[in-house]
Protein backbone atom coordinates (compact mmCIF):
# COMPACT_ATOMS: atom_id res chain seq x y z
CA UNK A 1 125.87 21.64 168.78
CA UNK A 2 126.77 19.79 171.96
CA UNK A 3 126.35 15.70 171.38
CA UNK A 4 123.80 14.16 174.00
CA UNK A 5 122.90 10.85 174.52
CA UNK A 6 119.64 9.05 175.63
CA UNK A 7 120.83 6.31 177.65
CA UNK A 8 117.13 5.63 178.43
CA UNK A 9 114.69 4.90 181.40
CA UNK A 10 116.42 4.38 184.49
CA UNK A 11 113.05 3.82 186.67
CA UNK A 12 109.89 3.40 186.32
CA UNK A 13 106.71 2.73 188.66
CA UNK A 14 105.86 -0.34 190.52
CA UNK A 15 102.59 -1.95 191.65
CA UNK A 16 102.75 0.19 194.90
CA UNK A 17 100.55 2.40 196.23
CA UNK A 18 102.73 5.53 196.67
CA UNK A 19 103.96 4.98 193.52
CA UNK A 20 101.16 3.53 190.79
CA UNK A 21 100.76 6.90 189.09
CA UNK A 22 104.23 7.52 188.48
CA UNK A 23 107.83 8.51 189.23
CA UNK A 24 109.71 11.56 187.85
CA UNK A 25 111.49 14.26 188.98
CA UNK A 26 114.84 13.11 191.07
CA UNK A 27 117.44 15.23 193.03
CA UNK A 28 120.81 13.29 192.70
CA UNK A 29 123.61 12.92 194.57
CA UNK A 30 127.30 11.03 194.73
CA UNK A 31 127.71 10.14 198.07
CA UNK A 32 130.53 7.38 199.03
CA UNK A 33 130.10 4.41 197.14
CA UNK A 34 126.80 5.00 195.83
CA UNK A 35 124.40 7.11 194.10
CA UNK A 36 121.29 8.09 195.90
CA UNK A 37 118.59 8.98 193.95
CA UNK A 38 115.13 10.91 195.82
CA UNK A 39 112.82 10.46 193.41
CA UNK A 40 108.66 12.12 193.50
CA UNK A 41 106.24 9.34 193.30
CA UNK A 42 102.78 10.37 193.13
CA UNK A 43 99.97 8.13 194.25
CA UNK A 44 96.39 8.10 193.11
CA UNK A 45 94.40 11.64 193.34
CA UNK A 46 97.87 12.88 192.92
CA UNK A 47 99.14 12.39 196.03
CA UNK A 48 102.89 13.11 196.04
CA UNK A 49 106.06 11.09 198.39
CA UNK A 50 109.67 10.92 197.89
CA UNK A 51 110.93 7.75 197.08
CA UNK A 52 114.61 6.50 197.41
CA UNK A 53 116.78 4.59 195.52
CA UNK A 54 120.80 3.75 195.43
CA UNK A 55 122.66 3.34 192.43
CA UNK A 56 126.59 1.65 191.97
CA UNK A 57 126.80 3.39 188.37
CA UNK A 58 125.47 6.16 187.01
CA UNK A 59 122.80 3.67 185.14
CA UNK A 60 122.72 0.54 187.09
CA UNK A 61 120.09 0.63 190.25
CA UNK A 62 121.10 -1.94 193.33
CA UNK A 63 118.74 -0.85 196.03
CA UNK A 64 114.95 0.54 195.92
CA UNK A 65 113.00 1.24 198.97
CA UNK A 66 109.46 -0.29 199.01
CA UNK A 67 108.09 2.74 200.99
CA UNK A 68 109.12 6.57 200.88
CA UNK A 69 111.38 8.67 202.60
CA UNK A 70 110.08 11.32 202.86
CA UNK A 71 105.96 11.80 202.85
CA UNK A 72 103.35 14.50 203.66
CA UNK A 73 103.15 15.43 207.83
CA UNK A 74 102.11 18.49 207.80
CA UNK A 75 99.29 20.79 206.83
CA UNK A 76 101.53 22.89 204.26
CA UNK A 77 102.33 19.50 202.40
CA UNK A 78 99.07 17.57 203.07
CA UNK A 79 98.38 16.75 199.25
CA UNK A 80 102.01 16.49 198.21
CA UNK A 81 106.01 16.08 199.01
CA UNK A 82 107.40 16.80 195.45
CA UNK A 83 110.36 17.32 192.72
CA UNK A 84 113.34 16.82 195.21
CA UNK A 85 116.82 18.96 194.89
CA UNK A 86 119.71 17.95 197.16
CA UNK A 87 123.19 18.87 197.91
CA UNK A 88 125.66 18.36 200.41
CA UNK A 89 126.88 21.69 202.09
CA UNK A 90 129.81 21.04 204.75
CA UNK A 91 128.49 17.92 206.73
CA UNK A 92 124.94 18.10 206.30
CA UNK A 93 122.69 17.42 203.44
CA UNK A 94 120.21 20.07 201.88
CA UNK A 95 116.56 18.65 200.41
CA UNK A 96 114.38 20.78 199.23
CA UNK A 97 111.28 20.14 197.56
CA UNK A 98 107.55 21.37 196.77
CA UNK A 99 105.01 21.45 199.12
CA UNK A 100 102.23 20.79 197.97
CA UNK A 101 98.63 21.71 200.16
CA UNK A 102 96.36 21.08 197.87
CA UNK A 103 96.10 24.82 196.80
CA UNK A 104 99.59 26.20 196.81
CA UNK A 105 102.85 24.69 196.00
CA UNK A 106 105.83 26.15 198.06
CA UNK A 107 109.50 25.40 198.69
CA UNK A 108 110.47 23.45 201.52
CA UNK A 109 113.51 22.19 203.09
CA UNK A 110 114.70 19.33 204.57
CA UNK A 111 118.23 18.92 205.92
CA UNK A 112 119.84 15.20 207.04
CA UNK A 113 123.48 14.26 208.20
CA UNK A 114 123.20 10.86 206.92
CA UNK A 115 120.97 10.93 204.45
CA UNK A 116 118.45 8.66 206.69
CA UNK A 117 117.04 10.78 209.54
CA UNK A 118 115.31 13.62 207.74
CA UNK A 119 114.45 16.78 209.83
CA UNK A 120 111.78 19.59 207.71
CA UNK A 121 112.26 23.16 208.44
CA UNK A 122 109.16 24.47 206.83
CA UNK A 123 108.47 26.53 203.94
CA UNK A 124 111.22 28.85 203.35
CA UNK A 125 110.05 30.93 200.58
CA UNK A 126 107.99 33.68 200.85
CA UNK A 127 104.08 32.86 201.97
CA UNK A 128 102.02 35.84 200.68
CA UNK A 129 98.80 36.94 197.97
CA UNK A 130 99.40 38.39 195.13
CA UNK A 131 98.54 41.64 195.99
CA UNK A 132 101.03 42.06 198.79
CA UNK A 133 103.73 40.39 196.28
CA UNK A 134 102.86 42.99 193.50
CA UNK A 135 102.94 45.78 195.93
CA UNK A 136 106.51 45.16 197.16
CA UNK A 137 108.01 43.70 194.24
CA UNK A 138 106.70 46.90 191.84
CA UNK A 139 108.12 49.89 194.38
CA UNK A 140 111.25 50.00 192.03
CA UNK A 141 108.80 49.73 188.20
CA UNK A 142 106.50 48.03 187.37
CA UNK A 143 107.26 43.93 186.74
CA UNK A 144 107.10 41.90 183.50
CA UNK A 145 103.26 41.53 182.77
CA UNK A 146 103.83 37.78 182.55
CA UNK A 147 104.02 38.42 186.46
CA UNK A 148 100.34 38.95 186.55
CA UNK A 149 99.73 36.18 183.98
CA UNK A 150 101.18 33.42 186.27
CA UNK A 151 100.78 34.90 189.75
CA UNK A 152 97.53 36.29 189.66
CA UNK A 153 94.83 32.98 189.70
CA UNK A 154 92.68 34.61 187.94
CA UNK A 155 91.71 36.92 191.04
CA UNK A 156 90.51 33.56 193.01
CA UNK A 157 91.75 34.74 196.53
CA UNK A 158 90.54 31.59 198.06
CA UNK A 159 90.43 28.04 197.12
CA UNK A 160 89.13 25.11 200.29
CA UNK A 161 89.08 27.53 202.64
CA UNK A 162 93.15 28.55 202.25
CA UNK A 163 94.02 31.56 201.07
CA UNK A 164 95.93 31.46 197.40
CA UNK A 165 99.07 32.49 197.30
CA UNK A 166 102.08 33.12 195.00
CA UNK A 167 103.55 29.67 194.23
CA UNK A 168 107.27 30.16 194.67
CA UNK A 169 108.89 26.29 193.43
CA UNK A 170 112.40 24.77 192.37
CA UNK A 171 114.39 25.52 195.21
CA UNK A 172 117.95 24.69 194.66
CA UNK A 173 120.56 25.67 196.75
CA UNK A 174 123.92 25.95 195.68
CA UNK A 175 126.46 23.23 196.87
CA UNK A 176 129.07 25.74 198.81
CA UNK A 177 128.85 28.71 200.65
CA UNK A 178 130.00 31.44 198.46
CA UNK A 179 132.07 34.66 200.15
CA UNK A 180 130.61 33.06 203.48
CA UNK A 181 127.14 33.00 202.46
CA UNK A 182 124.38 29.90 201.29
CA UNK A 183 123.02 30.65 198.25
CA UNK A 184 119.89 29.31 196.59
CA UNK A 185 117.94 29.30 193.76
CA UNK A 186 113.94 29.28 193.29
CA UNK A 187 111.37 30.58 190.99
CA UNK A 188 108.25 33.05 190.94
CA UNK A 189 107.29 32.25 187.52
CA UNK A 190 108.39 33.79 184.54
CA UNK A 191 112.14 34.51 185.79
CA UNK A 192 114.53 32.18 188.06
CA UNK A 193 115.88 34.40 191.25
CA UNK A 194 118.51 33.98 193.78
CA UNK A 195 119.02 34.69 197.69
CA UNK A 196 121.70 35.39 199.83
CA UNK A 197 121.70 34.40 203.21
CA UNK A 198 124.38 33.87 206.29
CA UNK A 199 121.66 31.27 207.84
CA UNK A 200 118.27 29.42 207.34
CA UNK A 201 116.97 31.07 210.37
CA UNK A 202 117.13 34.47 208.34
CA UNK A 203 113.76 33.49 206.25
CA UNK A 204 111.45 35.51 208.03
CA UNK A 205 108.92 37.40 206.50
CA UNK A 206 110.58 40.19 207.34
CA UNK A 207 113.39 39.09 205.19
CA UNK A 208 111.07 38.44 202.58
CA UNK A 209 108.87 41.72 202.26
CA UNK A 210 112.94 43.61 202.11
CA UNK A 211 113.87 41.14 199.59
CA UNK A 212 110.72 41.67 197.65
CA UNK A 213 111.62 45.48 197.80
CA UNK A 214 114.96 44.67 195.49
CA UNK A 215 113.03 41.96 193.77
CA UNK A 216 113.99 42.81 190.10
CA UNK A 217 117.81 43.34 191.63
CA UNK A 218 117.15 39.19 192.66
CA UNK A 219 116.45 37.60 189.21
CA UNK A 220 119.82 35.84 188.30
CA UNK A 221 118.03 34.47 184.65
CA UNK A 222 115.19 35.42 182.27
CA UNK A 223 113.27 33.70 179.29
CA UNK A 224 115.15 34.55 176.17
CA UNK A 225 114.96 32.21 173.24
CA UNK A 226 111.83 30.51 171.54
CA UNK A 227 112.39 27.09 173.78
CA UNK A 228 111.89 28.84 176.81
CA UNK A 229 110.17 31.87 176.01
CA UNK A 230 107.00 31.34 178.61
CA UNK A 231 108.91 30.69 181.55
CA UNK A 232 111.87 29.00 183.32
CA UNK A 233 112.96 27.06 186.62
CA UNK A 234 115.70 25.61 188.31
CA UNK A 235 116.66 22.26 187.49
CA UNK A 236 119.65 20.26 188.53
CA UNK A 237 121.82 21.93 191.09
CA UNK A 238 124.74 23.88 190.27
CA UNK A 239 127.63 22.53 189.42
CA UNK A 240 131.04 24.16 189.94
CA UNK A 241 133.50 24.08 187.27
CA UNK A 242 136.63 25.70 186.58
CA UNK A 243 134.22 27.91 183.79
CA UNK A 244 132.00 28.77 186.27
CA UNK A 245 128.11 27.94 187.86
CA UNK A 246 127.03 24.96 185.49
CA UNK A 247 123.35 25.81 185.56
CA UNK A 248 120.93 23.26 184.21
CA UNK A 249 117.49 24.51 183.89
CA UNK A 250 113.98 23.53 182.42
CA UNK A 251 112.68 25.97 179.63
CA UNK A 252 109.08 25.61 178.56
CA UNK A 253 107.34 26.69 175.68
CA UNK A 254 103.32 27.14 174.67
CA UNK A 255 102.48 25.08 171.52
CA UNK A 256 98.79 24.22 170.19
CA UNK A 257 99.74 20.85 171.86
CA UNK A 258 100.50 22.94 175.46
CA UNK A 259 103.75 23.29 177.24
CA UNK A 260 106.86 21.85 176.15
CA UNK A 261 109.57 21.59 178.72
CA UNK A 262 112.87 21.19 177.20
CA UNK A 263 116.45 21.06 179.49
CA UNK A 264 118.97 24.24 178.77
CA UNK A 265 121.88 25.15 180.16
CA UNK A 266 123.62 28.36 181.43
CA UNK A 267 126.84 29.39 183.38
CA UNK A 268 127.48 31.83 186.08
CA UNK A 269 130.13 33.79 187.92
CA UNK A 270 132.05 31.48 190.90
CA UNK A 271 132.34 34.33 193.14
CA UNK A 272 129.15 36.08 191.61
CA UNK A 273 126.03 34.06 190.92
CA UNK A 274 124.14 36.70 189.99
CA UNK A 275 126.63 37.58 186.62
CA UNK A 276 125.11 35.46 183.72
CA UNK A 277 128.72 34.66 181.89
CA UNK A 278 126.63 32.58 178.96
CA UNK A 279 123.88 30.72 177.56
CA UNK A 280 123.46 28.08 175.42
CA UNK A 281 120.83 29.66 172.52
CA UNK A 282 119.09 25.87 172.11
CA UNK A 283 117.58 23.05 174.42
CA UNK A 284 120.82 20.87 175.37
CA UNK A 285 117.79 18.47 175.18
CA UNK A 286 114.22 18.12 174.23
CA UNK A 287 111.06 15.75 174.13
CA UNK A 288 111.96 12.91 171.06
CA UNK A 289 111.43 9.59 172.47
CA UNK A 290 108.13 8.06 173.22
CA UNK A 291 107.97 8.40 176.93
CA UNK A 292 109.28 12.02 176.71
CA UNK A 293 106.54 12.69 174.78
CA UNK A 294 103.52 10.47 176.21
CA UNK A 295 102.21 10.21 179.48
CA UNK A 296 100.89 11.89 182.38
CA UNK A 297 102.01 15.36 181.15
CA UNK A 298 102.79 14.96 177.93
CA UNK A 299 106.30 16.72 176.57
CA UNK A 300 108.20 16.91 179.57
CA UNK A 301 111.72 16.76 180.01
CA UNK A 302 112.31 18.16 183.45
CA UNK A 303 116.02 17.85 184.65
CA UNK A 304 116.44 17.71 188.53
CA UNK A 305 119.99 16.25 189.32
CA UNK A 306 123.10 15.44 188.00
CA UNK A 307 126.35 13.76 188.99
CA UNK A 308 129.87 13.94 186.59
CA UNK A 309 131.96 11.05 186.41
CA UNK A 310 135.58 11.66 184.25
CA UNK A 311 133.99 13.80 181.79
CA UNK A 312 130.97 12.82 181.38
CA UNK A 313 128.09 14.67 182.75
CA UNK A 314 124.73 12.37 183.86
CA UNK A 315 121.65 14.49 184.06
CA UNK A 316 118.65 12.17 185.26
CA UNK A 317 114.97 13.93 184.83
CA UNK A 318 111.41 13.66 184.41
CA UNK A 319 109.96 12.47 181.53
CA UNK A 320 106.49 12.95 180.47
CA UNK A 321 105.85 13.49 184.00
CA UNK A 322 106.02 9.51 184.33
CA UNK A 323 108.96 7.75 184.66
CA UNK A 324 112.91 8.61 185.48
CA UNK A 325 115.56 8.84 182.65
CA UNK A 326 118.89 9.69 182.01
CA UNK A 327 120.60 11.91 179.41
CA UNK A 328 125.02 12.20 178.92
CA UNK A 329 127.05 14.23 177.33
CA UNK A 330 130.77 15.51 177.71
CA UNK A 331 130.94 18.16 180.28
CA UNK A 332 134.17 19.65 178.36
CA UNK A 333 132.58 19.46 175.10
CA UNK A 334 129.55 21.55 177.18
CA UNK A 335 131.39 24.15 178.75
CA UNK A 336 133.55 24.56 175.20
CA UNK A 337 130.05 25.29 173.09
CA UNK A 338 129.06 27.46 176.21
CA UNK A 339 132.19 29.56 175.77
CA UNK A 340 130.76 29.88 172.24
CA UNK A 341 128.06 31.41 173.48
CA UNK A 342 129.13 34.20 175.99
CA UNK A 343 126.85 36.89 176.76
């Protein structure tokens, strides 16, 4: 098994108001000199912003912002701007995140070219009920019955006057174009999917309702072993390696305790993301510690970002849905165990 190492809390909440419930969740990125790290921090009620915060070492913080980045405008995000992804694509910088409206939690995007000025493009995943969703996505069989478990709310069609949708989350794009195209991650749960596109303008729900047509033709990875057996999402964004797509993902398992969320690990085709090349069979890394395993959700280790430095691969995440830590291990030790592991 691959050796990983806790190097322990990197942040934790302050005595601010955007902030006092907790921080968790960060997308990562190595950027010049620095690290910057966009971290969720959720107010009281819940209430969700995206804090900021630059690192000069993978574990050694020199800047923190005393007020968010990036905070709820808009009537999609009203009750939340959460669990932040980012990667730099050419000259401009790719954010997504959850939006959160109180009833339905969406992927959104955000795109900078400094990493300052923030403009939001929206929702970009699909905005439909559940019906519509299991009409189109069932014209080529009929899905995974898990589908209906997570999807269907219980038949509630409305919720504060909004309608209740299918909750599409963890939108992570991939960090090139690939064959000329942007390619992105995100998750209707139980399965993680993938989309092609040439542009961000080609999100319409036009696209959508064709995609949805070839849905099953769109899911890139599946629950397979015990750790991750209920469902799975995009975590960190890819990572390109000589191997292949370094996929880090959350898998999350029922116990009589609830949901565990563990991190896991995957690799993919270069030139075709959709081609699962291998899997690691166990959690590269799991609740243990005492803030993994207490706090606001309790047995949550949720990876979001990563950076590599020589060989060593940094994955920060979420734990216990409270505060930010940090996990190591040697990328060529990973991607030797993977090749164990081939599908």
């Amino acid at each position: 098994m691959v050796v990983v190492k806790k190097e322990g809390i990197v942040l934790e909440k302050r005595a601010l108001g955007f902030e006092w419930d907790g921080v968790l969740n960060p997308g990562v990125i190595s950027y010049g000199d620095f690290i910057h790290i966009f971290y969720r921090a959720v107010a009281k009620h819940n209430y969700s912003s995206i804090g900021y915060a630059k690192f000069i070492s993978p574990l050694e913080i020199a800047e923190r912002m005393d007020v968010p980045v990036l905070f709820p405008q808009f009537d999609y995000e009203e009750h939340g701007v959460e669990d932040a992804r980012i990667v730099k694509i050419n000259d401009i910088f790719y954010l997504t995140y959850c939006a959160f409206d109180g009833v339905n939690a969406l992927g959104a995007l955000a795109t900078s070219s400094d990493l300052i000025t923030w403009e939001k493009h929206g929702i970009i995943v699909p905005q439909m009920m559940f019906d519509e969703f299991k009409r189109l996505a069932e014209t080529k069989g009929k899905l995974n019955e898990k589908y209906y478990r997570y999807n269907e709310h219980e038949r509630i069609r409305e919720r504060k006057g909004k309608k209740v949708l299918v909750w599409d989350k963890n939108v992570v794009f991939f960090p090139r174009k690939i064959n000329g195209k942007l390619h992105f991650l995100h998750r209707i749960k139980p399965d993680i999917q993938i989309v092609s596109i040439n542009d961000i303008s080609e999100l319409t729900v036009e696209f959508w309702q064709n995609y949805l047509l070839q849905f099953k033709d769109n899911i890139v990875l599946a629950p397979k072993y015990k750790h991750e057996i209920s469902y799975i999402g995009a975590g960190c964004p890819p990572i390109e390696t000589d191997a292949g797509w370094l996929i880090i993902y959350h898998g999350v398992h029922d116990t009589v305790k609830g949901y565990v969320y563990t991190a896991c690990v995957a690799l993919f085709d270069l030139e075709n993301p959709q081609k699962e090349i291998a899997r690691l069979p166990y959690p590269l890394f799991q609740p243990e510690l005492t803030w993994e395993i207490k706090g606001e959700v309790n047995n949550v280790c949720f990876p979001s970002g990563a950076i590599i430095q020589a060989d060593t691969l940094y994955i920060y995440y979420g734990g216990a849905d409270s505060c930010i830590g940090c996990a190591s291990v040697s990328l060529s030790e990973l991607l030797a165990e993977l090749q164990l592991n081939l599908k």
